[in-house]
Structures are given as structure tokens and as C-alpha cells.
PDB file of N, CA and C in Angstrom:
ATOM      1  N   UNK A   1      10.485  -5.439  38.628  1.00  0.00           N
ATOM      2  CA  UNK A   1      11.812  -5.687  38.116  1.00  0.00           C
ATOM      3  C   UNK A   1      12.203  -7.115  38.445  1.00  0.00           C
ATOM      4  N   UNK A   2      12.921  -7.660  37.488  1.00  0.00           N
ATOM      5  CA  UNK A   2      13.312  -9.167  37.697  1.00  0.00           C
ATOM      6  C   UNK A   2      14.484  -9.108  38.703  1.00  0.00           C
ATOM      7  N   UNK A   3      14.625  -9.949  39.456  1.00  0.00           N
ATOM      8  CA  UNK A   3      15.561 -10.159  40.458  1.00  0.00           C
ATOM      9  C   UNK A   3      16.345 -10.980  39.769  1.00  0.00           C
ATOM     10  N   UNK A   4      17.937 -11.196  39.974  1.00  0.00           N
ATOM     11  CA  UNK A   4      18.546 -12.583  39.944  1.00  0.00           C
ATOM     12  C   UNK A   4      19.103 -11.766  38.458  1.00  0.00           C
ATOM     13  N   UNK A   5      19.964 -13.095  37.817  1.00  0.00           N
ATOM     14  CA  UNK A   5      20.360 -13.204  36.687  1.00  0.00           C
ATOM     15  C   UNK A   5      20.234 -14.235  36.218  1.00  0.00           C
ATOM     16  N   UNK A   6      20.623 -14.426  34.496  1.00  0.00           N
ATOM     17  CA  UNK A   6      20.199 -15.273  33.732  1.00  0.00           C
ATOM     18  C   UNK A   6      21.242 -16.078  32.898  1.00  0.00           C
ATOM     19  N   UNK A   7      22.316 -16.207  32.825  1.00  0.00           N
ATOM     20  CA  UNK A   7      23.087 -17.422  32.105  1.00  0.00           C
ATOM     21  C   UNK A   7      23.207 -17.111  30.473  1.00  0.00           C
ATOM     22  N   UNK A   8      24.158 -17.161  30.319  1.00  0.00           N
ATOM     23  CA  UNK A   8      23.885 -17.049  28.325  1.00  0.00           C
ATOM     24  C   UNK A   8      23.693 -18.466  28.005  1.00  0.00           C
ATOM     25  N   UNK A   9      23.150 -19.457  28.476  1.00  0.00           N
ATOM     26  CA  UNK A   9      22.614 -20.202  28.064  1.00  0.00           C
ATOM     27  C   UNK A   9      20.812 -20.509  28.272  1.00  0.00           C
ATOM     28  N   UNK A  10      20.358 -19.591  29.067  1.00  0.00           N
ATOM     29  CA  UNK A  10      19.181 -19.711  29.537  1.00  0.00           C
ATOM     30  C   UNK A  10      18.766 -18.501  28.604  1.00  0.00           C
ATOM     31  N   UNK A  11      19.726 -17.791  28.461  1.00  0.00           N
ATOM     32  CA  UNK A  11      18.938 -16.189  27.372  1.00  0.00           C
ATOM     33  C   UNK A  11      18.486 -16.734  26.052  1.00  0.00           C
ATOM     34  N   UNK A  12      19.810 -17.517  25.605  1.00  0.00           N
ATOM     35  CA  UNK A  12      19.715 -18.228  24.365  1.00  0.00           C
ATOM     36  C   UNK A  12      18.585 -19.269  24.236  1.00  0.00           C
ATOM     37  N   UNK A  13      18.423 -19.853  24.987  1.00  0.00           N
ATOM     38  CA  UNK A  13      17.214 -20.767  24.840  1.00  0.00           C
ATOM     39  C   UNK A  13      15.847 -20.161  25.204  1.00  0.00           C
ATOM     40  N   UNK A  14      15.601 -18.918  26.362  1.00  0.00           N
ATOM     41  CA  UNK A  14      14.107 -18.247  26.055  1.00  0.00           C
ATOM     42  C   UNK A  14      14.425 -17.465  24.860  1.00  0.00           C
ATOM     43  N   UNK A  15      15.123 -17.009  23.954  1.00  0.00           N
ATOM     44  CA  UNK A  15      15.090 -16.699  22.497  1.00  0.00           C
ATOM     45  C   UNK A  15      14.490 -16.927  21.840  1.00  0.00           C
ATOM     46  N   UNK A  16      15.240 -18.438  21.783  1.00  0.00           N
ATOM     47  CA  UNK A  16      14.901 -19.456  20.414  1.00  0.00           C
ATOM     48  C   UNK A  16      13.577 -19.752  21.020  1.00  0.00           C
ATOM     49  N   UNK A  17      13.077 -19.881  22.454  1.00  0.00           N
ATOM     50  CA  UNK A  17      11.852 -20.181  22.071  1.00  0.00           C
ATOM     51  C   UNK A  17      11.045 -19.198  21.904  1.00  0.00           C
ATOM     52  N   UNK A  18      11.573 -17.775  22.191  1.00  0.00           N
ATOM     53  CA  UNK A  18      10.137 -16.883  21.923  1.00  0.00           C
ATOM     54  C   UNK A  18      10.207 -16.961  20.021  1.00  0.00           C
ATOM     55  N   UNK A  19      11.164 -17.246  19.288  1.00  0.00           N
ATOM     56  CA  UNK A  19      11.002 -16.942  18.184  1.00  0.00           C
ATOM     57  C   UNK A  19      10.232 -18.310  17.371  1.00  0.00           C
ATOM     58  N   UNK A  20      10.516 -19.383  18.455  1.00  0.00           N
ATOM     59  CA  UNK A  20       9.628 -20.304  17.602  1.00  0.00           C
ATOM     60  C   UNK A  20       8.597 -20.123  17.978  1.00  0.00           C
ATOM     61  N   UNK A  21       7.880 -19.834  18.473  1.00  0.00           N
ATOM     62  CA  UNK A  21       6.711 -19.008  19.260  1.00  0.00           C
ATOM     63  C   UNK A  21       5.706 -18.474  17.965  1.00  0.00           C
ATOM     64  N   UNK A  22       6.744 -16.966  17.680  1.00  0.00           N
ATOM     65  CA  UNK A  22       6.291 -16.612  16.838  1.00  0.00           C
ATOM     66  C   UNK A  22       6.290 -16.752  15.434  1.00  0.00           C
ATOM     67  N   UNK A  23       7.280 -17.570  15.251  1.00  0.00           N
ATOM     68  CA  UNK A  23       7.271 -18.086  13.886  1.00  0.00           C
ATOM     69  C   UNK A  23       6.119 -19.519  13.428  1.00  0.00           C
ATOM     70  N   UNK A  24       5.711 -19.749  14.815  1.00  0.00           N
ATOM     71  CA  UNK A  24       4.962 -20.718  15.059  1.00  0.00           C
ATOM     72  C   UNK A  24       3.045 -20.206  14.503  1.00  0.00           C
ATOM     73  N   UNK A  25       2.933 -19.382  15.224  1.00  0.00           N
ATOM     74  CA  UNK A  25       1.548 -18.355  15.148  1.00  0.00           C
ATOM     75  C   UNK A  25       1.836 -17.627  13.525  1.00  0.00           C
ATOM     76  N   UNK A  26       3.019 -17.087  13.526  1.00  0.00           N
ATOM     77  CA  UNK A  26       2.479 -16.686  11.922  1.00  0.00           C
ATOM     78  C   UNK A  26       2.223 -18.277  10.695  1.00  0.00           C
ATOM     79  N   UNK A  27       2.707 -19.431  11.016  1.00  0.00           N
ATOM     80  CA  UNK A  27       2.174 -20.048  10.489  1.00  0.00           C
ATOM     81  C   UNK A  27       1.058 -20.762  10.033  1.00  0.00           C
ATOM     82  N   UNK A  28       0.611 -20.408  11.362  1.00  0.00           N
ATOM     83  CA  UNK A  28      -1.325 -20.706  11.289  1.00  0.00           C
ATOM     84  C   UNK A  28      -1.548 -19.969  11.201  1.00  0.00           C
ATOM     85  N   UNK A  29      -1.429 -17.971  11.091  1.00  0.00           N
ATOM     86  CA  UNK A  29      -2.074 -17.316  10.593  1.00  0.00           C
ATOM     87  C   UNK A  29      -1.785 -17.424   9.099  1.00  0.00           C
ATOM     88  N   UNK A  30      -1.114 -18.069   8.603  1.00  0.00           N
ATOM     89  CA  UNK A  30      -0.779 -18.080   6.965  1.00  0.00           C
ATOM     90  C   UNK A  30      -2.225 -19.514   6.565  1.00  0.00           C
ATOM     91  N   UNK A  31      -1.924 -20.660   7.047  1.00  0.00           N
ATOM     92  CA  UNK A  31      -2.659 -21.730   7.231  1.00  0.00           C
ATOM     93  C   UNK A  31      -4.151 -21.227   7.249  1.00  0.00           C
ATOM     94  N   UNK A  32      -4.691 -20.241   8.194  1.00  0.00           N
ATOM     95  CA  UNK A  32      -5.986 -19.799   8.510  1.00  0.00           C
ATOM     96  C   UNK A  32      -6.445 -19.082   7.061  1.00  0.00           C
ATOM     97  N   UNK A  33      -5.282 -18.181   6.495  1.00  0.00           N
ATOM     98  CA  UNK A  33      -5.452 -17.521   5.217  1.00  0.00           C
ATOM     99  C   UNK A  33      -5.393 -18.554   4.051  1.00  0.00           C
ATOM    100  N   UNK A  34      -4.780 -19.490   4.035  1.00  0.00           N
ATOM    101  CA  UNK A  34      -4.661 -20.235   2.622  1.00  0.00           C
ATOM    102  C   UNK A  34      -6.369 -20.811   2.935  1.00  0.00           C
ATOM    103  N   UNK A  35      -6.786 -21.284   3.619  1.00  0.00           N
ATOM    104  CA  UNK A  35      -8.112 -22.253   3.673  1.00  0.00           C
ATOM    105  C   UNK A  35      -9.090 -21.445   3.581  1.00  0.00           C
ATOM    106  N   UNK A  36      -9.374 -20.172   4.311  1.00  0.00           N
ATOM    107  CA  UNK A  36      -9.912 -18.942   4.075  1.00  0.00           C
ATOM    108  C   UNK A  36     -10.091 -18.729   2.669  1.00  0.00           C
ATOM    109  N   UNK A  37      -9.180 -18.534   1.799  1.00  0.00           N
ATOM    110  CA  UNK A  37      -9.025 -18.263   0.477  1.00  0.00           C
ATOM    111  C   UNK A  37      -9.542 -19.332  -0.693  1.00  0.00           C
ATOM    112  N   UNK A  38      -9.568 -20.941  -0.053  1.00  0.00           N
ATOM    113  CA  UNK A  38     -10.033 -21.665  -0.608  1.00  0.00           C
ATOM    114  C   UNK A  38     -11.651 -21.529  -0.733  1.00  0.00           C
ATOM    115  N   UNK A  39     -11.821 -21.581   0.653  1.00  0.00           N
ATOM    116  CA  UNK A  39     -13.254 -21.547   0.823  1.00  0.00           C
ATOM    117  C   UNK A  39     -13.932 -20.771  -0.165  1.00  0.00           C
ATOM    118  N   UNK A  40     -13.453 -19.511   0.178  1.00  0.00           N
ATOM    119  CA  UNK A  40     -14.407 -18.662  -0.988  1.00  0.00           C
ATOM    120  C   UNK A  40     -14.047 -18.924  -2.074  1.00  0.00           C
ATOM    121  N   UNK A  41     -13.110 -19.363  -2.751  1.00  0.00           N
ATOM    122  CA  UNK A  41     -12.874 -19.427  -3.801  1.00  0.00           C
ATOM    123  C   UNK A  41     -14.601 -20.752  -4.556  1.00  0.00           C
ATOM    124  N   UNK A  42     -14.396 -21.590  -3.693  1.00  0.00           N
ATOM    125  CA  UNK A  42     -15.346 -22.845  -3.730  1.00  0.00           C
ATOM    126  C   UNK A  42     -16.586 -22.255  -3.634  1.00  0.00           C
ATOM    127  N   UNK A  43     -16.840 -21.269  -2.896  1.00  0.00           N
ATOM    128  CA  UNK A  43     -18.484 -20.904  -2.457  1.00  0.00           C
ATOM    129  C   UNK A  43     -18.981 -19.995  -3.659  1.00  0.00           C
ATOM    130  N   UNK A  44     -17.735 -19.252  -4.277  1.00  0.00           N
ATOM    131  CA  UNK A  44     -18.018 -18.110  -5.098  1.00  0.00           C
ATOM    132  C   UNK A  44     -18.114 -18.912  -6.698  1.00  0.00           C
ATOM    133  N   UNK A  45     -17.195 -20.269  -6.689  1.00  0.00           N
ATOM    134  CA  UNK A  45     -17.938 -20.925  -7.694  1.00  0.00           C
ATOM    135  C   UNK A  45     -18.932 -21.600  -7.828  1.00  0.00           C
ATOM    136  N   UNK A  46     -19.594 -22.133  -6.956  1.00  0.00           N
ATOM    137  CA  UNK A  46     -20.868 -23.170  -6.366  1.00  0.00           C
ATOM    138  C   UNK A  46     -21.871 -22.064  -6.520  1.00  0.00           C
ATOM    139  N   UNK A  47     -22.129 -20.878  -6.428  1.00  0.00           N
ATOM    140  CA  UNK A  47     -22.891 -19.979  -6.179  1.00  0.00           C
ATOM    141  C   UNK A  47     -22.937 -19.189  -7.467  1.00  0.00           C
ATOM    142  N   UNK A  48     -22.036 -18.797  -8.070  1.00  0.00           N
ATOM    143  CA  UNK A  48     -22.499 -18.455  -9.397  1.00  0.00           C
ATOM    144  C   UNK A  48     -22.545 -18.978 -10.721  1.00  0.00           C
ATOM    145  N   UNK A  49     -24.114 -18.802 -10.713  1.00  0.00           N
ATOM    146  CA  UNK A  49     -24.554 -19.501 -12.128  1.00  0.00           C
ATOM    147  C   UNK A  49     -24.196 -19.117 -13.480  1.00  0.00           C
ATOM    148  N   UNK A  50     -24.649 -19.977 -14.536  1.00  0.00           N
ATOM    149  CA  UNK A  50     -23.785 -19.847 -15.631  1.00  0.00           C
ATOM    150  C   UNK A  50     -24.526 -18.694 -16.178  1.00  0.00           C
ATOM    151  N   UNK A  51     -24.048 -17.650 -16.260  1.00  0.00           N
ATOM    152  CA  UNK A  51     -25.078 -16.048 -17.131  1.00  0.00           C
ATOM    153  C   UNK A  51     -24.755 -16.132 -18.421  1.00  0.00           C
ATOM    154  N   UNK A  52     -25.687 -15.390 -18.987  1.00  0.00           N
ATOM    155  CA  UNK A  52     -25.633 -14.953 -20.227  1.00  0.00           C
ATOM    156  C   UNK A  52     -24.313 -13.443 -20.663  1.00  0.00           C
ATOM    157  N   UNK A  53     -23.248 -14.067 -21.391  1.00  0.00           N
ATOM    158  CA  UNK A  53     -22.232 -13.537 -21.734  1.00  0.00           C
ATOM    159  C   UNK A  53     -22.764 -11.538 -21.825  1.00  0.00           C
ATOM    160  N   UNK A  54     -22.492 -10.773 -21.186  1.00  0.00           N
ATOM    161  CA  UNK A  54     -22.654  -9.396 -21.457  1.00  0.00           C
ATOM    162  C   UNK A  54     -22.158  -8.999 -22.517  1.00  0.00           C
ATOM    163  N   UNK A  55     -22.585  -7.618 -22.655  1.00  0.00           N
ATOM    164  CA  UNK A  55     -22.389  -7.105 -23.986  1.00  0.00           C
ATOM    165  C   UNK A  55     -20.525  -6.130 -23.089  1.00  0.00           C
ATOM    166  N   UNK A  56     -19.820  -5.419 -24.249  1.00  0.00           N
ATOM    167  CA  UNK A  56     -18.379  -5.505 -24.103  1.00  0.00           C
ATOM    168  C   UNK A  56     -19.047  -3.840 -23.664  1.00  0.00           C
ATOM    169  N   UNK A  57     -18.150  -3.402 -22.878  1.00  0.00           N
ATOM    170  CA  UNK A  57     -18.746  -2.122 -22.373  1.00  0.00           C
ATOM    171  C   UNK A  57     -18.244  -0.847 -23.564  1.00  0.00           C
ATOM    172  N   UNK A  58     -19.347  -0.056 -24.032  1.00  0.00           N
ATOM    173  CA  UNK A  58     -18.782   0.963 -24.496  1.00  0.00           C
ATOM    174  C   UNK A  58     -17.662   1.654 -24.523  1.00  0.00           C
ATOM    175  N   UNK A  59     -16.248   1.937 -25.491  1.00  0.00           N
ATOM    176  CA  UNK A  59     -15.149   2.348 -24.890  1.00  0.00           C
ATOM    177  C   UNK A  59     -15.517   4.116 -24.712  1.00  0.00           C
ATOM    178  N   UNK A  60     -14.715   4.144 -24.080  1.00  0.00           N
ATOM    179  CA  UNK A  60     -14.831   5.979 -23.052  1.00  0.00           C
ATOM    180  C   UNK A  60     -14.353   6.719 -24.366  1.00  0.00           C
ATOM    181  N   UNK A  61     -14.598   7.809 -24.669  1.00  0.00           N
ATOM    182  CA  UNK A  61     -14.539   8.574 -25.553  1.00  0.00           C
ATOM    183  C   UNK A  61     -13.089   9.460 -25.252  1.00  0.00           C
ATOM    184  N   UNK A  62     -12.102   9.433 -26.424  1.00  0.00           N
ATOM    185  CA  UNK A  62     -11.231  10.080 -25.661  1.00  0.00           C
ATOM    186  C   UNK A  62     -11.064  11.883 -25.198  1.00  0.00           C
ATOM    187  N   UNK A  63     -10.354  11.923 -24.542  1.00  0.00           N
ATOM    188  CA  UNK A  63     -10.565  13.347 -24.009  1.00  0.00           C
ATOM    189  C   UNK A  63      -9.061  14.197 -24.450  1.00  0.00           C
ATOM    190  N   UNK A  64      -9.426  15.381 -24.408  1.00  0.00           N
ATOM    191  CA  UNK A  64      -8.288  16.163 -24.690  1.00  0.00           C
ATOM    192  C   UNK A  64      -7.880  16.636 -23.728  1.00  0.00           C
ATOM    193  N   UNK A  65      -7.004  16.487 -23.053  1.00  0.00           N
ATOM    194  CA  UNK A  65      -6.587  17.041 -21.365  1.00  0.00           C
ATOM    195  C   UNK A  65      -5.508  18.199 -21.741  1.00  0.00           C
ATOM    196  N   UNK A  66      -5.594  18.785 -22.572  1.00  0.00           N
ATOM    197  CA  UNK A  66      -4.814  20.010 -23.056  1.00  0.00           C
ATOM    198  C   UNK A  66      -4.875  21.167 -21.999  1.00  0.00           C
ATOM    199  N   UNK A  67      -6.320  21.423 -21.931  1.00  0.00           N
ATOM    200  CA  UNK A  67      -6.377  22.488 -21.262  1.00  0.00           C
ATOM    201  C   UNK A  67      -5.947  21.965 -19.196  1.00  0.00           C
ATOM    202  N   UNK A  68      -6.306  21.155 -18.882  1.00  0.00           N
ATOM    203  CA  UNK A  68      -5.939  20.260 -17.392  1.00  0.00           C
ATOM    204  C   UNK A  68      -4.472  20.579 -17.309  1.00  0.00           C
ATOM    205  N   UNK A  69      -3.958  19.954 -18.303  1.00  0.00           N
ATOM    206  CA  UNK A  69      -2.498  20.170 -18.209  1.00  0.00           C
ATOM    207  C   UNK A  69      -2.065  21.615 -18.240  1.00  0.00           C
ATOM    208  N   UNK A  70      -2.127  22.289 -18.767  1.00  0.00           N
ATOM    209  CA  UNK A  70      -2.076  24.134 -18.880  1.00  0.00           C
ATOM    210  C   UNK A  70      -2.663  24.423 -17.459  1.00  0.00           C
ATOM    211  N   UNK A  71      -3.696  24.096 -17.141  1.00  0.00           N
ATOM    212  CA  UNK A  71      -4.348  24.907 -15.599  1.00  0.00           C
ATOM    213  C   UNK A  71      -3.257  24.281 -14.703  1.00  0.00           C
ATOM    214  N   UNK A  72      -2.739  22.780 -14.661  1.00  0.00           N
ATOM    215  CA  UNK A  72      -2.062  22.423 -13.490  1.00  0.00           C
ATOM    216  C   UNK A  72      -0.617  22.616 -13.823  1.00  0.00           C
ATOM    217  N   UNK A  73       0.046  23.401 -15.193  1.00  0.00           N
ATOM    218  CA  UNK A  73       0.713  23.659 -15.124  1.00  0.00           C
ATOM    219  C   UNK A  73       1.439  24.913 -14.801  1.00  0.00           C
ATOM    220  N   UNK A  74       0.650  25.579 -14.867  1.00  0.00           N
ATOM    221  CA  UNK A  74       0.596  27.268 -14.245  1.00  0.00           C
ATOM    222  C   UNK A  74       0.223  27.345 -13.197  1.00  0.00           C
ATOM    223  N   UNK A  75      -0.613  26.701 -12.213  1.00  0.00           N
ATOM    224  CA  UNK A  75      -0.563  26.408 -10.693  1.00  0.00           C
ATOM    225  C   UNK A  75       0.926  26.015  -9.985  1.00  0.00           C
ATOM    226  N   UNK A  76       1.314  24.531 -10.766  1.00  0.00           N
ATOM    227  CA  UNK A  76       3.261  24.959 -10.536  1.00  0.00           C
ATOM    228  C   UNK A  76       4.028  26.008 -10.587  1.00  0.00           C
ATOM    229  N   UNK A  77       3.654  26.792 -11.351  1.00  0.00           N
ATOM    230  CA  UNK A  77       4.515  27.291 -11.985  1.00  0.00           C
ATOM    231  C   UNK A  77       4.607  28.947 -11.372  1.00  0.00           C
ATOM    232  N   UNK A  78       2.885  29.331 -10.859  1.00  0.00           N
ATOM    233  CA  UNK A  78       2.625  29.673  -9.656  1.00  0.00           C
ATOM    234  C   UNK A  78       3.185  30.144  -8.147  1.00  0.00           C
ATOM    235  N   UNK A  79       2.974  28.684  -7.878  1.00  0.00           N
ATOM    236  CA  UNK A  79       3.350  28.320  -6.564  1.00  0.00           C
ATOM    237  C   UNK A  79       5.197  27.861  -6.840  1.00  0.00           C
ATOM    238  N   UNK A  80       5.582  27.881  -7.574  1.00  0.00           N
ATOM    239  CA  UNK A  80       7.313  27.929  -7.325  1.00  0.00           C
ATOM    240  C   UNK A  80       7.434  29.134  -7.417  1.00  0.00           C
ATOM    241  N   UNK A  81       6.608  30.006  -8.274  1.00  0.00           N
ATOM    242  CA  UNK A  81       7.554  31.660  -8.075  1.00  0.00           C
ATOM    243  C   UNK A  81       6.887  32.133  -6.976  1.00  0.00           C
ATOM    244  N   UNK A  82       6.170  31.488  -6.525  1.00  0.00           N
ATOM    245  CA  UNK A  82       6.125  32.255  -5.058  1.00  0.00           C
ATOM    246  C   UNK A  82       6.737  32.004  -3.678  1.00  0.00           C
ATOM    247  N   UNK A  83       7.582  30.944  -3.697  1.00  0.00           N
ATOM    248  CA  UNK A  83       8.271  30.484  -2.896  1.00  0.00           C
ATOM    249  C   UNK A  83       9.442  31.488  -2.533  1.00  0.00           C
ATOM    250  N   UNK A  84      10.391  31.407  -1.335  1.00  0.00           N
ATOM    251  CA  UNK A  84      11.155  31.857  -1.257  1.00  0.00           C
ATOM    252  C   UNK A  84      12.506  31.566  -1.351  1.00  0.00           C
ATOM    253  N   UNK A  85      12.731  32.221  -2.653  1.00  0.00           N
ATOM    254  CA  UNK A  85      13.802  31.703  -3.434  1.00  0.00           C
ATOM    255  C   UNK A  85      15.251  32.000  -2.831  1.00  0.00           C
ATOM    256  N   UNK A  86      16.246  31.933  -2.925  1.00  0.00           N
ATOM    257  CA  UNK A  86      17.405  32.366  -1.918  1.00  0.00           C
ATOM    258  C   UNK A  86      18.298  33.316  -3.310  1.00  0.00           C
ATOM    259  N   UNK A  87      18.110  32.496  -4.564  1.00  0.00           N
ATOM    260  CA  UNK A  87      18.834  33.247  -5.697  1.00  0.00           C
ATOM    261  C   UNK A  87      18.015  34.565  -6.742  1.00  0.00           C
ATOM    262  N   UNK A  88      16.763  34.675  -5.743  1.00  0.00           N
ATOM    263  CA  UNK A  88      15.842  35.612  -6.057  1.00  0.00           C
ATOM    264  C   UNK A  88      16.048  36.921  -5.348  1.00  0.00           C
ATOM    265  N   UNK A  89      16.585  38.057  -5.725  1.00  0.00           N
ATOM    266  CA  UNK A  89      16.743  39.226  -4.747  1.00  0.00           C
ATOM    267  C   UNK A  89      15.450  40.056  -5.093  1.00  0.00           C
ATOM    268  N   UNK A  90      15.368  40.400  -6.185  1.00  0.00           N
ATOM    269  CA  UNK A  90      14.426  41.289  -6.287  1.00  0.00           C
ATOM    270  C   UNK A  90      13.406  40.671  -6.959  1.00  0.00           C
ATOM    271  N   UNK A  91      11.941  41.384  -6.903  1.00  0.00           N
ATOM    272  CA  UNK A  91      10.540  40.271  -7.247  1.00  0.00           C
ATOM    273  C   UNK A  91      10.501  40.544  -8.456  1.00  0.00           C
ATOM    274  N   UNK A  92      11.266  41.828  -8.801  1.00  0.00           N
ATOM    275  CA  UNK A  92      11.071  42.272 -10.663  1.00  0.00           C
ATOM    276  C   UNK A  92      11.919  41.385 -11.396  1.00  0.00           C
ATOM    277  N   UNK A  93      12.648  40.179 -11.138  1.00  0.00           N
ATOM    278  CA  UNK A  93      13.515  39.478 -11.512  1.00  0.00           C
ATOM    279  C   UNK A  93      12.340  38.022 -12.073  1.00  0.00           C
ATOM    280  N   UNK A  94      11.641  37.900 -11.543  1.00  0.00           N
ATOM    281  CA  UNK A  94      10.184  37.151 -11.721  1.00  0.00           C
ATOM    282  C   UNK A  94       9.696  37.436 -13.171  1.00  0.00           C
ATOM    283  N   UNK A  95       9.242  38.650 -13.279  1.00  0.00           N
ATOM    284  CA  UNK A  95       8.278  39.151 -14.676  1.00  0.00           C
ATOM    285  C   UNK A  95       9.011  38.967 -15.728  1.00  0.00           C
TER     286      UNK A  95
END
């Protein structure tokens, strides 16, 4: 435990400096990231050569999600009537 006391002028100034502190360190961690980001940017162009243009990828065939939607909609639909309802008295009120 700290002994003594501290002054509102001595609080105020270890403050401001713990916050320039840390406002200090996130700036070179920003600094470390911008140059970081350069780098590869530079290595990943220096390094890849000029290719031969690919072909455009086959488009996906579309699908009918008719039935997906019906299975996951009766799983809701399910699982809410099985919950316990408070305006539900009797279960024959369900069917």
C-alpha cells in the first residue's frame, strides 16, 4: 500500500503522463502496422510474375432452396410450439 498522499497537482500530471504514455505506444504500434503493410505490399508485387490471364470461373448453377426453407421452417415452427407458452392452457389448443 502507498503511504503518504498526493496533491491534485501531482495526480494530474502522473495522468497526463500515463496517457501520453499510452497514446504514445499505440502510435508506433500504428507506425509498426503502416510499414508492415507496405512491405508486403512491395514483396507481394516484386514476387509475382506476370501470368497468363485465367479462364472466368464457371458460374454455380442455381439452386432451388424451396425445400431448405420448408425443412427450416417447420423446425421453427416446431420448436416455438413447444415452448412454454404462458397464453397456451391446453396442448389441444396447438392442433
Amino acid at each position: 500500500m502507498i503511504q503518504g498522499s498526493m496533491s491534485m497537482g501531482v495526480a494530474g500530471i502522473v495522468s497526463l503522463a500515463s496517457m501520453l504514455v499510452v497514446f504514445a505506444v499505440l502510435l508506433l504500434l500504428y507506425v509498426i502496422l503502416v510499414i508492415f503493410g507496405k512491405v508486403a505490399t512491395r514483396k507481394g508485387k516484386a514476387s509475382a510474375s506476370p501470368a497468363a490471364p485465367s479462364a472466368a470461373p464457371a458460374a454455380a448453377p442455381k439452386q432451388d432452396d424451396s425445400e431448405l426453407i420448408a425443412v427450416l421452417s417447420a423446425a421453427v415452427a416446431e420448436y416455438e410450439r413447444s415452448k412454454n407458452n404462458p397464453f397456451i392452457r391446453n396442448r389441444q389448443d396447438l392442433d
